[in-house]
N, C-alpha and C. Protein backbone atom coordinates (compact mmCIF):
# COMPACT_ATOMS: atom_id res chain seq x y z
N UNK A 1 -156.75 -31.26 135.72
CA UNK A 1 -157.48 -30.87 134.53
C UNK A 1 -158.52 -31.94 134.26
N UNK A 2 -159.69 -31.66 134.24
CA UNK A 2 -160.46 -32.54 133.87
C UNK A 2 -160.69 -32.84 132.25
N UNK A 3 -162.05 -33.21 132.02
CA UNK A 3 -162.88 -34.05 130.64
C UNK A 3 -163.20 -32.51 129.97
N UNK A 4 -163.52 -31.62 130.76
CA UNK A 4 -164.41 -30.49 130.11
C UNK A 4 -162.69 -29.47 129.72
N UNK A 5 -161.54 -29.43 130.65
CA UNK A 5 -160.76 -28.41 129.98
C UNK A 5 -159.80 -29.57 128.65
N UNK A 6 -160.07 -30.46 129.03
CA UNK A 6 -159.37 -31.48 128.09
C UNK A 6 -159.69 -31.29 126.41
N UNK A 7 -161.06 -31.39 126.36
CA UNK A 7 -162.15 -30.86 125.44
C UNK A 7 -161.91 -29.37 124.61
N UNK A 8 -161.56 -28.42 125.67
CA UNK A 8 -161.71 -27.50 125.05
C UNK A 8 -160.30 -26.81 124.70
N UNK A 9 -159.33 -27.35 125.26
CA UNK A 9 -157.90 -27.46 124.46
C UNK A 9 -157.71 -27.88 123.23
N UNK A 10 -158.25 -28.88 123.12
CA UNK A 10 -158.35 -30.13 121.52
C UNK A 10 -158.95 -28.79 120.57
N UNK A 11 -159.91 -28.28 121.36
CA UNK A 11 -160.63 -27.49 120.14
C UNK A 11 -159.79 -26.69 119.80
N UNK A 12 -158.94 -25.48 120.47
CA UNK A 12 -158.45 -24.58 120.66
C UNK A 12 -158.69 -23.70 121.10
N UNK A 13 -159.57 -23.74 121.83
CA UNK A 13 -160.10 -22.40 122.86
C UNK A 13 -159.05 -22.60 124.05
N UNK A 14 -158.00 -21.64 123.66
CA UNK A 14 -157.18 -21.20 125.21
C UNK A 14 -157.16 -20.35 125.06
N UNK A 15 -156.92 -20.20 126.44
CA UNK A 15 -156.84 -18.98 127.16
C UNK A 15 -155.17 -17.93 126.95
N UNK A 16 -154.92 -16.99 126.81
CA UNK A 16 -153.89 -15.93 127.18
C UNK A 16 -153.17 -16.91 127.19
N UNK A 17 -152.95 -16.96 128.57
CA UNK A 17 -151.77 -17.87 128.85
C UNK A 17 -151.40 -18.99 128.82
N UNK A 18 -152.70 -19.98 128.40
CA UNK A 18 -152.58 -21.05 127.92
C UNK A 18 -151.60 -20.98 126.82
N UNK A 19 -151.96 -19.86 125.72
CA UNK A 19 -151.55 -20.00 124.44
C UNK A 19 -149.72 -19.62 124.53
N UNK A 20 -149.59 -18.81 125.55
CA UNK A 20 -148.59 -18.49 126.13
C UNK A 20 -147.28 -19.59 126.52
N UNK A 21 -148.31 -20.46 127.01
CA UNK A 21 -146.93 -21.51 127.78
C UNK A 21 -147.48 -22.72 126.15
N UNK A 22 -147.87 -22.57 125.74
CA UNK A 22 -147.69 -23.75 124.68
C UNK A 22 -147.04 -23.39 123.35
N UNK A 23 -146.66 -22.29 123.11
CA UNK A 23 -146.04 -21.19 122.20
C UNK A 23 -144.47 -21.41 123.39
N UNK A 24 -144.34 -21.15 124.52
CA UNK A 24 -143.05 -21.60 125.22
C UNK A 24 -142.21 -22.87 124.50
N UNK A 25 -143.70 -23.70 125.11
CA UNK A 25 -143.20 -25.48 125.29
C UNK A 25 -142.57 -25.53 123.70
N UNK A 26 -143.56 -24.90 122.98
CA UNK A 26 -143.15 -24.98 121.64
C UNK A 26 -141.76 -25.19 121.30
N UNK A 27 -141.33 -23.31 121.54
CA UNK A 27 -140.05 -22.75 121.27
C UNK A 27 -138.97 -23.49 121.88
N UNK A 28 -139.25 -23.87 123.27
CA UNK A 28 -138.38 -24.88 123.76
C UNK A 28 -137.69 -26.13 123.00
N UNK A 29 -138.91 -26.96 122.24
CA UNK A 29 -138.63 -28.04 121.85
C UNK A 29 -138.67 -27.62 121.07
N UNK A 30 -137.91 -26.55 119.87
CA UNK A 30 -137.58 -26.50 118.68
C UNK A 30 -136.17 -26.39 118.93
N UNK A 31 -136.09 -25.08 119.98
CA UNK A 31 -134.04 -25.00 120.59
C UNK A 31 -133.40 -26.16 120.60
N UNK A 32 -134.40 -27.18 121.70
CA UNK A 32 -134.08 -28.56 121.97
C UNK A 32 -133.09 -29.26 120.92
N UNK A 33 -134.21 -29.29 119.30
CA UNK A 33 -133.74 -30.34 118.22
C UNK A 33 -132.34 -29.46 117.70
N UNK A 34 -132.52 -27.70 117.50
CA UNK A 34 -131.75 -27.16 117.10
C UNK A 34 -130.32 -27.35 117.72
N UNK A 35 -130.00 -27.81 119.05
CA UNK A 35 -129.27 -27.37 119.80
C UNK A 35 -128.42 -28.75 119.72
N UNK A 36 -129.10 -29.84 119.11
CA UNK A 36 -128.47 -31.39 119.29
C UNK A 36 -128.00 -30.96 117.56
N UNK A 37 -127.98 -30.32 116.83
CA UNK A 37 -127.08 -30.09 115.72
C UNK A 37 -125.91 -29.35 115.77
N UNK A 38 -124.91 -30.21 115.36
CA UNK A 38 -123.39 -30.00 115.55
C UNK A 38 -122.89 -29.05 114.71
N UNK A 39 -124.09 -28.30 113.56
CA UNK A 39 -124.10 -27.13 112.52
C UNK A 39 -124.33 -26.12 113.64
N UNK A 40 -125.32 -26.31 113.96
CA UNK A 40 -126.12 -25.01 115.27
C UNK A 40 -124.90 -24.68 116.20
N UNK A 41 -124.34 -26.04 116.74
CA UNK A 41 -123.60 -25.68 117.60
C UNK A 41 -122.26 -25.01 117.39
N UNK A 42 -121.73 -25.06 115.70
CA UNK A 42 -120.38 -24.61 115.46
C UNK A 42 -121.07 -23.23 115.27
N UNK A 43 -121.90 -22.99 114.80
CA UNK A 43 -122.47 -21.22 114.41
C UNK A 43 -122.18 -20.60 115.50
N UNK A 44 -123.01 -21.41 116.48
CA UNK A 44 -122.74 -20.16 117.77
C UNK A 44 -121.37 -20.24 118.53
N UNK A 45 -120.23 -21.31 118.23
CA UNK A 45 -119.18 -20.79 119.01
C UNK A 45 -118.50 -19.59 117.93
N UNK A 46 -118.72 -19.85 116.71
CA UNK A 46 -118.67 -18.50 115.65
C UNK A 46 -119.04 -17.45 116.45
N UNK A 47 -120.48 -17.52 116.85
CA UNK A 47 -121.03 -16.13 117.49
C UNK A 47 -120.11 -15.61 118.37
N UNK A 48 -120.10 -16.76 119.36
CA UNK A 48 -119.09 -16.60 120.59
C UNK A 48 -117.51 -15.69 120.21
N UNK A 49 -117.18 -16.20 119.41
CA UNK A 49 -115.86 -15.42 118.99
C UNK A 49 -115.66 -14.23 118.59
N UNK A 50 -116.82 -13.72 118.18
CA UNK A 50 -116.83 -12.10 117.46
C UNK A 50 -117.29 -11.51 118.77
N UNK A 51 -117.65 -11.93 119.60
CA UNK A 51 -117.83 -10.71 120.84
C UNK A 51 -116.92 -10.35 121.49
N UNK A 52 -117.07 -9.61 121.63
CA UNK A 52 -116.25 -8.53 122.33
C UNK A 52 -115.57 -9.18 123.89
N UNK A 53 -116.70 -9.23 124.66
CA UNK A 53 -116.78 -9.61 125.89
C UNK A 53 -117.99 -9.67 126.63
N UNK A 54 -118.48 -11.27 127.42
CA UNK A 54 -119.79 -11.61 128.28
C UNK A 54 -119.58 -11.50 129.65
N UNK A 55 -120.74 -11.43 130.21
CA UNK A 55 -120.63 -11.56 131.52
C UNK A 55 -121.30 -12.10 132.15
N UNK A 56 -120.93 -13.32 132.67
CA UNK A 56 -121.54 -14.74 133.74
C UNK A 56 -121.76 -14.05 134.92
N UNK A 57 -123.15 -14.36 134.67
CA UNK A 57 -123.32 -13.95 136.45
C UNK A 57 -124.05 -15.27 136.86
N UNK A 58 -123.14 -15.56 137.89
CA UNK A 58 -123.71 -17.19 138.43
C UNK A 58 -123.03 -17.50 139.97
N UNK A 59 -123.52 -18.58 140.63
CA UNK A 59 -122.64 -18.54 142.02
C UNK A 59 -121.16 -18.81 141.52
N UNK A 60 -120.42 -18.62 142.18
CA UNK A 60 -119.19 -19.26 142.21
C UNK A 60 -118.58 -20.54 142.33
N UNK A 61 -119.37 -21.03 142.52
CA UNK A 61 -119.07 -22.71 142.47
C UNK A 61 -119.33 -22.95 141.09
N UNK A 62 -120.53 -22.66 140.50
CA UNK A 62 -120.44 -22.42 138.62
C UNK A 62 -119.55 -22.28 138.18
N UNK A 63 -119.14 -21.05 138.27
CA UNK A 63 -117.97 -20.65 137.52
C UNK A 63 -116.85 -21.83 138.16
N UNK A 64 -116.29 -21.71 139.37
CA UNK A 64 -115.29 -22.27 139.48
C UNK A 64 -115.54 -24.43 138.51
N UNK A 65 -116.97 -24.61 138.21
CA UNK A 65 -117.52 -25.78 137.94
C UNK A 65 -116.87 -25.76 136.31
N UNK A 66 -116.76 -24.06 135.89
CA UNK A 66 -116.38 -24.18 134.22
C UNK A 66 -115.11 -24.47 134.20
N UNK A 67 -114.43 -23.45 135.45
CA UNK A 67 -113.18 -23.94 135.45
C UNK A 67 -112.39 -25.30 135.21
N UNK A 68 -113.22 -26.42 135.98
CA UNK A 68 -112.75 -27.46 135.89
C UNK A 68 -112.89 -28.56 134.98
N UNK A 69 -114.26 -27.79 134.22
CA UNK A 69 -114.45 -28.29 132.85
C UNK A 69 -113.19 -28.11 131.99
N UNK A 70 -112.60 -26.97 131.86
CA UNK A 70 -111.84 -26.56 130.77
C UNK A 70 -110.51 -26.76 131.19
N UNK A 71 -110.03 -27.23 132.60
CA UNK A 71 -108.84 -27.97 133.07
C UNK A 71 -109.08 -29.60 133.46
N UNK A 72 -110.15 -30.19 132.57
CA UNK A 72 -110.29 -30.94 133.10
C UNK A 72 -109.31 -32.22 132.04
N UNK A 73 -109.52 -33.46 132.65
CA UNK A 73 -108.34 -34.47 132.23
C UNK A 73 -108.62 -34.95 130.73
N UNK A 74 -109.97 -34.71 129.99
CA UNK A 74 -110.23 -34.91 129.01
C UNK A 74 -109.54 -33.98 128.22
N UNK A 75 -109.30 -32.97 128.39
CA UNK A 75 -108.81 -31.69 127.21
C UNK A 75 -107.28 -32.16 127.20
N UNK A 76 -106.59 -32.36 125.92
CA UNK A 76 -105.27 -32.70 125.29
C UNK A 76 -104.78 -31.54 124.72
N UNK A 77 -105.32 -30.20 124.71
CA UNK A 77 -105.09 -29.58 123.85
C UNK A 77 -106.04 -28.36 124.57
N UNK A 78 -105.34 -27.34 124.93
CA UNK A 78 -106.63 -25.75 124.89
C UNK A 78 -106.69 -25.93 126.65
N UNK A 79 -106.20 -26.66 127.53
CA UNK A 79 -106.58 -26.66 128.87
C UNK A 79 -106.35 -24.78 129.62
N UNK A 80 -107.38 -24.65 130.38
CA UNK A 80 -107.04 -23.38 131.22
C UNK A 80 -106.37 -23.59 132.10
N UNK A 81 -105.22 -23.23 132.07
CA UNK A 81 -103.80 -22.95 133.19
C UNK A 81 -104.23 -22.19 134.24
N UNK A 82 -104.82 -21.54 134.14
CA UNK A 82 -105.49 -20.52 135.15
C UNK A 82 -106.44 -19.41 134.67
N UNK A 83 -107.63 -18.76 135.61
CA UNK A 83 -108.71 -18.15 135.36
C UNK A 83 -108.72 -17.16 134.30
N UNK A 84 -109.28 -17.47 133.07
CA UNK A 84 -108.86 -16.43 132.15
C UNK A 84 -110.03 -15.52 131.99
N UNK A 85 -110.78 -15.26 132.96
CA UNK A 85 -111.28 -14.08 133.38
C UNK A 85 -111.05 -12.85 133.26
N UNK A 86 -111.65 -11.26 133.65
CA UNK A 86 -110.69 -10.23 133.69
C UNK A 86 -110.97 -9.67 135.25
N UNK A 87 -111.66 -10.97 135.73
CA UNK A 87 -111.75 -10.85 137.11
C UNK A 87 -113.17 -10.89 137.87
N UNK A 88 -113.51 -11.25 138.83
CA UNK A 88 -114.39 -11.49 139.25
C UNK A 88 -115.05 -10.95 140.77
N UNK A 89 -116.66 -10.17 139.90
CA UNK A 89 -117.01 -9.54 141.10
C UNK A 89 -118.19 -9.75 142.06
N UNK A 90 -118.32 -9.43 142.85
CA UNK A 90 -118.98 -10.23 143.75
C UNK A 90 -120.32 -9.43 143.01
N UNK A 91 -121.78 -9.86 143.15
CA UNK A 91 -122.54 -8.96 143.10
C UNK A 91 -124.07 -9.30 143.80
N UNK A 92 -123.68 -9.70 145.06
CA UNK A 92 -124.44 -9.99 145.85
C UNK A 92 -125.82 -10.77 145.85
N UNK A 93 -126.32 -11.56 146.58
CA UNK A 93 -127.06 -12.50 146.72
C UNK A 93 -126.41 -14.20 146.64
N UNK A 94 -125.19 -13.64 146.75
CA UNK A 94 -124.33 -14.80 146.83
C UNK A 94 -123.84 -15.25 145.15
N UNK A 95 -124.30 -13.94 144.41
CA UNK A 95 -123.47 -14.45 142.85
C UNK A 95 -122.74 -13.64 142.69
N UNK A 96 -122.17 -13.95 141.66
CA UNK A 96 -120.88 -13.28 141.04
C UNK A 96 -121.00 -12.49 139.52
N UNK A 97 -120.25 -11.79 139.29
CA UNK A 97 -119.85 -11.20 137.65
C UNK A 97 -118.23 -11.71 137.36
N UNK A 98 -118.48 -12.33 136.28
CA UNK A 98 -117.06 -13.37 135.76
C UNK A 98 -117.35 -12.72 134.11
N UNK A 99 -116.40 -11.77 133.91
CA UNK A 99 -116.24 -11.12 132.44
C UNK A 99 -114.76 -12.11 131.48
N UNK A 100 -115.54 -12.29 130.40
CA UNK A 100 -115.09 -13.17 129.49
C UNK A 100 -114.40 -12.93 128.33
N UNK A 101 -113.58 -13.03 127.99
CA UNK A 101 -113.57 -12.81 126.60
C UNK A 101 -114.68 -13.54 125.23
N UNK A 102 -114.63 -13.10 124.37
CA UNK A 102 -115.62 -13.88 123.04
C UNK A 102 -115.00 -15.21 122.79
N UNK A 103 -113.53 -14.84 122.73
CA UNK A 103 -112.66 -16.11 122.05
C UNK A 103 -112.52 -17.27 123.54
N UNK A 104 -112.78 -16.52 125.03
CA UNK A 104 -112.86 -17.45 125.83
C UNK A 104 -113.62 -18.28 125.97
N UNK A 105 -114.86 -17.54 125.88
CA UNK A 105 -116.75 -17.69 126.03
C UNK A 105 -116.72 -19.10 124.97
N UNK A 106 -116.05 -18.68 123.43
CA UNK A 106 -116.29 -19.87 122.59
C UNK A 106 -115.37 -21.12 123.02
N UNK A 107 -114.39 -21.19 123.50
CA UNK A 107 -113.46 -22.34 123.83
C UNK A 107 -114.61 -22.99 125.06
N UNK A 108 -115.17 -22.55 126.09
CA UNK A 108 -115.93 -22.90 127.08
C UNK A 108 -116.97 -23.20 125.82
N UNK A 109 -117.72 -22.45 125.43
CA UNK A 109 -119.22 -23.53 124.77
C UNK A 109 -118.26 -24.55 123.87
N UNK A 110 -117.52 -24.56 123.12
CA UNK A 110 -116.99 -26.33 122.56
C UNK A 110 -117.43 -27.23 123.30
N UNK A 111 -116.45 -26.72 124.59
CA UNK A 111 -116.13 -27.62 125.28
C UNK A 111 -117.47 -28.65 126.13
N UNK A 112 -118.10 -27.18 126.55
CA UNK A 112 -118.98 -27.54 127.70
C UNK A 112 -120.37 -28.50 126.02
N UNK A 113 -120.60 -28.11 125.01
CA UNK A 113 -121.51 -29.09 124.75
C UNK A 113 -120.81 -30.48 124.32
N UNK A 114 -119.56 -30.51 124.25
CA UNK A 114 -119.44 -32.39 123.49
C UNK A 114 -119.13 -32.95 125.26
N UNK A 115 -118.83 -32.36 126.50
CA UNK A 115 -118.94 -32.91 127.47
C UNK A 115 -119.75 -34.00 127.66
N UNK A 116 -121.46 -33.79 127.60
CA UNK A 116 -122.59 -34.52 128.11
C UNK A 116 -122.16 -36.11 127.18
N UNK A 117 -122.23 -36.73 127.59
CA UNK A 117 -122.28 -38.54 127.44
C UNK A 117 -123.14 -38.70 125.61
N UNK A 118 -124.30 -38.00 125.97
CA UNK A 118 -125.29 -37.62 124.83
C UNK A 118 -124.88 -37.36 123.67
N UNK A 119 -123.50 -36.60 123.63
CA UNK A 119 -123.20 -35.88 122.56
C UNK A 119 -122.37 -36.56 121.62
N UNK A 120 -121.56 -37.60 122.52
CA UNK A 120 -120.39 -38.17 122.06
C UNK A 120 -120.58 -39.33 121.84
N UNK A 121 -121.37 -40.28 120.25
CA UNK A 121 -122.08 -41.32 120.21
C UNK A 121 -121.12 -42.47 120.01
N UNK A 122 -119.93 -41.82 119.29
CA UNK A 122 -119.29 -42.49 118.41
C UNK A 122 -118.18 -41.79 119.08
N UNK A 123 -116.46 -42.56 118.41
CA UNK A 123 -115.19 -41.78 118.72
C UNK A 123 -114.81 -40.48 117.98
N UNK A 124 -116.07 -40.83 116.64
CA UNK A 124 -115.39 -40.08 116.03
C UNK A 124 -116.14 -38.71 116.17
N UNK A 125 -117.34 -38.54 117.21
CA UNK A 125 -117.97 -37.87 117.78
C UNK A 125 -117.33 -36.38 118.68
N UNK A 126 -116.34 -36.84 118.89
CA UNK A 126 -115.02 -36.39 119.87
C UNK A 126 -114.16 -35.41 119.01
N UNK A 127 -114.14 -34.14 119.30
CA UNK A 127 -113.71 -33.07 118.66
C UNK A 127 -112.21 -33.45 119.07
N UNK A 128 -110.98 -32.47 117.97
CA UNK A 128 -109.76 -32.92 118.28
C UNK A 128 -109.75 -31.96 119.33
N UNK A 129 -108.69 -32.53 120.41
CA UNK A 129 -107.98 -31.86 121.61
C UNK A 129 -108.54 -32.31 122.53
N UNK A 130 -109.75 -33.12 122.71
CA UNK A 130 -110.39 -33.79 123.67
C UNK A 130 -110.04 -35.20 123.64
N UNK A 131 -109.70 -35.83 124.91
CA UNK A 131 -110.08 -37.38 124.59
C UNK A 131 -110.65 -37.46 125.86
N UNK A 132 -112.29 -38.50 125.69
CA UNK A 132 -113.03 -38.75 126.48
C UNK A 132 -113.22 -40.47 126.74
N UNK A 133 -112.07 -41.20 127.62
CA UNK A 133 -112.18 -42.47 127.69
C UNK A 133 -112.37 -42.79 129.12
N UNK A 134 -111.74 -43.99 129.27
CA UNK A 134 -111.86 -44.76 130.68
C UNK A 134 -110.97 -43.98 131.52
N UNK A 135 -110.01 -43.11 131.24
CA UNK A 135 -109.18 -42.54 132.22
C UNK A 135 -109.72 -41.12 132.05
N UNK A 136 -110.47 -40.82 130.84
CA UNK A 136 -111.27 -39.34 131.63
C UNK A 136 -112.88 -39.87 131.65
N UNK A 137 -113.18 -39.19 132.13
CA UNK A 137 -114.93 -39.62 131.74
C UNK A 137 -115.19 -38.50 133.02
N UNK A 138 -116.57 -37.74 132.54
CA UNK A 138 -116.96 -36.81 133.66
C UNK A 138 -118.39 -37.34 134.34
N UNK A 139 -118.19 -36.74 135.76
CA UNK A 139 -119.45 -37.38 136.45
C UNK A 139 -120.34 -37.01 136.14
N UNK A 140 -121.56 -37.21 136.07
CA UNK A 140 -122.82 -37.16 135.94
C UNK A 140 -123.32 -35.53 136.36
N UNK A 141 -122.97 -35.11 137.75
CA UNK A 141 -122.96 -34.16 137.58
C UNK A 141 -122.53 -32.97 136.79
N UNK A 142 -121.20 -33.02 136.73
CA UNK A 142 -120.66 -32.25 135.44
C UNK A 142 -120.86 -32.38 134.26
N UNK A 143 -121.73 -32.97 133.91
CA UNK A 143 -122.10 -33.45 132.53
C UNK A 143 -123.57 -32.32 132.64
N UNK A 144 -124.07 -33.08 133.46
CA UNK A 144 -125.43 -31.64 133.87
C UNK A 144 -125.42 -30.42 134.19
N UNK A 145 -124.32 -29.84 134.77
CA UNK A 145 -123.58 -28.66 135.21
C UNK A 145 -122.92 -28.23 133.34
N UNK A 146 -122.41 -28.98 133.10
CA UNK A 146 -121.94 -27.80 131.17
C UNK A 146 -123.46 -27.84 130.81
N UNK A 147 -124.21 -28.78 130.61
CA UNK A 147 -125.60 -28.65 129.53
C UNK A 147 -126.25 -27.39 130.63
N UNK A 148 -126.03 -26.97 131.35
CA UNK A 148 -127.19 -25.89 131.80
C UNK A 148 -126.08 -24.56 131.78
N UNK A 149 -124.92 -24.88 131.71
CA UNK A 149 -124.21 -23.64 131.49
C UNK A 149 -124.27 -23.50 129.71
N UNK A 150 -124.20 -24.27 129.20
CA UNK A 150 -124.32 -24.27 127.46
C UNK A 150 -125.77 -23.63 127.35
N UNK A 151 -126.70 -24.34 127.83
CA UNK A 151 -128.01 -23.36 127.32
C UNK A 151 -127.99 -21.83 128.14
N UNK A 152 -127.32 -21.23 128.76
CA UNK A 152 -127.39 -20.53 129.44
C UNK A 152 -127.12 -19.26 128.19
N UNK A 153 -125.90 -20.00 128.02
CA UNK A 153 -124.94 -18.53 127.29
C UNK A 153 -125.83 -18.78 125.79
N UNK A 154 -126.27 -19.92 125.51
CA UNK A 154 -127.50 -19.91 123.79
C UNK A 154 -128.23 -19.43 123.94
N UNK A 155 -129.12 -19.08 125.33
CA UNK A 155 -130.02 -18.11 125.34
C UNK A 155 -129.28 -16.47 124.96
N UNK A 156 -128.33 -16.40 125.51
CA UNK A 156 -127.77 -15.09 125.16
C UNK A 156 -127.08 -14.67 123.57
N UNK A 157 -126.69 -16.01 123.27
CA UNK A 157 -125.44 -16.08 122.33
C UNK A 157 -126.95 -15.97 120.92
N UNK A 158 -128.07 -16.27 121.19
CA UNK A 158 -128.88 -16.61 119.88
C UNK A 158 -129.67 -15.52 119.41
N UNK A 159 -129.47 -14.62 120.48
CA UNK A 159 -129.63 -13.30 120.34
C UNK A 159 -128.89 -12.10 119.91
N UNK A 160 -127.89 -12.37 119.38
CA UNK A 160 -126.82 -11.23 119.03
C UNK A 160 -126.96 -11.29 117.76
N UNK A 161 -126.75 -9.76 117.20
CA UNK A 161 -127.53 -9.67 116.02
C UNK A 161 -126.00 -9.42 115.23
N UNK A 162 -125.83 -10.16 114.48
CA UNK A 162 -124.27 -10.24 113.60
C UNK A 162 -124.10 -8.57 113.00
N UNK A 163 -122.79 -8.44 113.17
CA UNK A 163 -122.86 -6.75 112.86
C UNK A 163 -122.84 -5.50 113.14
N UNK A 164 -123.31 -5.84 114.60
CA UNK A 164 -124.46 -4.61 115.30
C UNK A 164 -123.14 -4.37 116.29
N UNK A 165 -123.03 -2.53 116.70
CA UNK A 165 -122.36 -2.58 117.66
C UNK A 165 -122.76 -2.10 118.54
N UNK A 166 -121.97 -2.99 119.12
CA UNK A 166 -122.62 -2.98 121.53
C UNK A 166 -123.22 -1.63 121.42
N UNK A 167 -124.37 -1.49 122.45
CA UNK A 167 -124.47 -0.26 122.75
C UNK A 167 -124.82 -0.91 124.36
N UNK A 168 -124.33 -0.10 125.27
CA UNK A 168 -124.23 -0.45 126.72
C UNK A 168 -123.73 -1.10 126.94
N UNK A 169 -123.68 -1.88 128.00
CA UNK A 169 -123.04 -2.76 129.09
C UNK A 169 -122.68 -4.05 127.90
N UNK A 170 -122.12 -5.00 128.68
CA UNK A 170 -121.86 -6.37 128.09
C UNK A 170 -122.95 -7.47 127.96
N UNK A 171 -123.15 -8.20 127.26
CA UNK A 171 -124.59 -8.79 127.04
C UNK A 171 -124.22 -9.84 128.65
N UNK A 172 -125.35 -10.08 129.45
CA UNK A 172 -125.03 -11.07 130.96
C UNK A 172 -125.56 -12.13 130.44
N UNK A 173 -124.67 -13.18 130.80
CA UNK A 173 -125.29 -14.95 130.72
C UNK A 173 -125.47 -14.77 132.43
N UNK A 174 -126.90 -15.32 132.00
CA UNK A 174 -127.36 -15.34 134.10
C UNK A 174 -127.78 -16.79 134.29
N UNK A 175 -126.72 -17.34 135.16
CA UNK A 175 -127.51 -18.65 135.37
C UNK A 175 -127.64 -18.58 137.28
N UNK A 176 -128.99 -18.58 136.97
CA UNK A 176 -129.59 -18.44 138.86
C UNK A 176 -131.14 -18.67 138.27
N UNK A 177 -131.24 -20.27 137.94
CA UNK A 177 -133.09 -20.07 138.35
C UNK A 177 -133.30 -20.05 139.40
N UNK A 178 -134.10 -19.68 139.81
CA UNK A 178 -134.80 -18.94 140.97
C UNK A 178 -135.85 -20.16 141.56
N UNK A 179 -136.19 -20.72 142.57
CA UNK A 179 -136.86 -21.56 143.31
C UNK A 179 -138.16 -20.89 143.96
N UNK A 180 -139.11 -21.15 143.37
CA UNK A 180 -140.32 -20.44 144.24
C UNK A 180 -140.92 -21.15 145.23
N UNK A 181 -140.85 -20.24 146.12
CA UNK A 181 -141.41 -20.46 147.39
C UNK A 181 -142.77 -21.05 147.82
N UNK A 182 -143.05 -21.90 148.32
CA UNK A 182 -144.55 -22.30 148.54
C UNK A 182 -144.83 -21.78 149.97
């Protein structure tokens, strides 16, 4: 970008899609601040609980990645004994459909946002049934693996309109960004 489109941004002459991805960036970094509030975040495991039932469609290593979130050595309290799924179907391109319950869906978002390092400033930061010390602590990866499964299902979960009943299928949390090809 040069001096001359530099110029004419400041002014506000954009274009379509200029106005497009800065109306994005926007919305993004409003979710962003919304999403680091521990109000925001109890609403939507609220949300999470009144549904009915979601459906993850993601590879299987995801899913099996939530799994181990929610059996993992930090949880004192609420651990998954085994897949509380209603089963899981393949649906080609190498992902899956993993149907949820509401009350499951919300025990997984708790969990998966006080995971990240970020969240948990203080002890007293640390929701009960979790303890996150020197004998648990999650890797780096899994810390990045819940924050992209947490925004996954807020994109879905921030959309349900309180009240309203289902009409069709089950609302899908899709986590598969897509890599474009050069």
């Amino acid at each position: 970008m040069g001096l001359a489109d530099s110029i004419r941004i400041m002014r506000g002459h954009l274009t379509e899609e200029e106005r497009r991805e800065r109306d994005e960036a926007a919305r993004a970094r409003s979710s962003a601040r919304a999403s680091a509030d521990p109000d925001v975040h109890r609403a939507r495991v609220r949300m999470c609980a009144g549904l009915s039932a979601v459906v993850l469609q993601c590879h299987l290593d995801t899913w099996r990645s939530a799994l181990r979130v929610m059996s993992g050595p930090w949880l004192t309290e609420g651990r998954w004994t085994e897949d509380p799924s209603d089963g899981i179907v393949e649906a080609g391109d190498g992902l899956v459909h993993v149907r949820l319950s509401g009350a499951r869906l919300a025990e997984l978002m708790s969990i998966l946002w006080y995971l990240p390092e970020s969240r948990r400033k203080d002890i007293y930061a640390t929701p009960q049934g979790m303890e996150i010390g020197w004998k648990a602590v999650p890797t780096p990866a899994e810390e990045e693996q819940a924050s992209r499964l947490y925004y996954a299902v807020v994109a879905v979960v921030d959309r349900v309109q309180l009240n309203t009943p289902r009409q069709g299928d089950f609302p899908i949390v899709a986590v598969d960004d897509a890599v474009a090809a050069s």
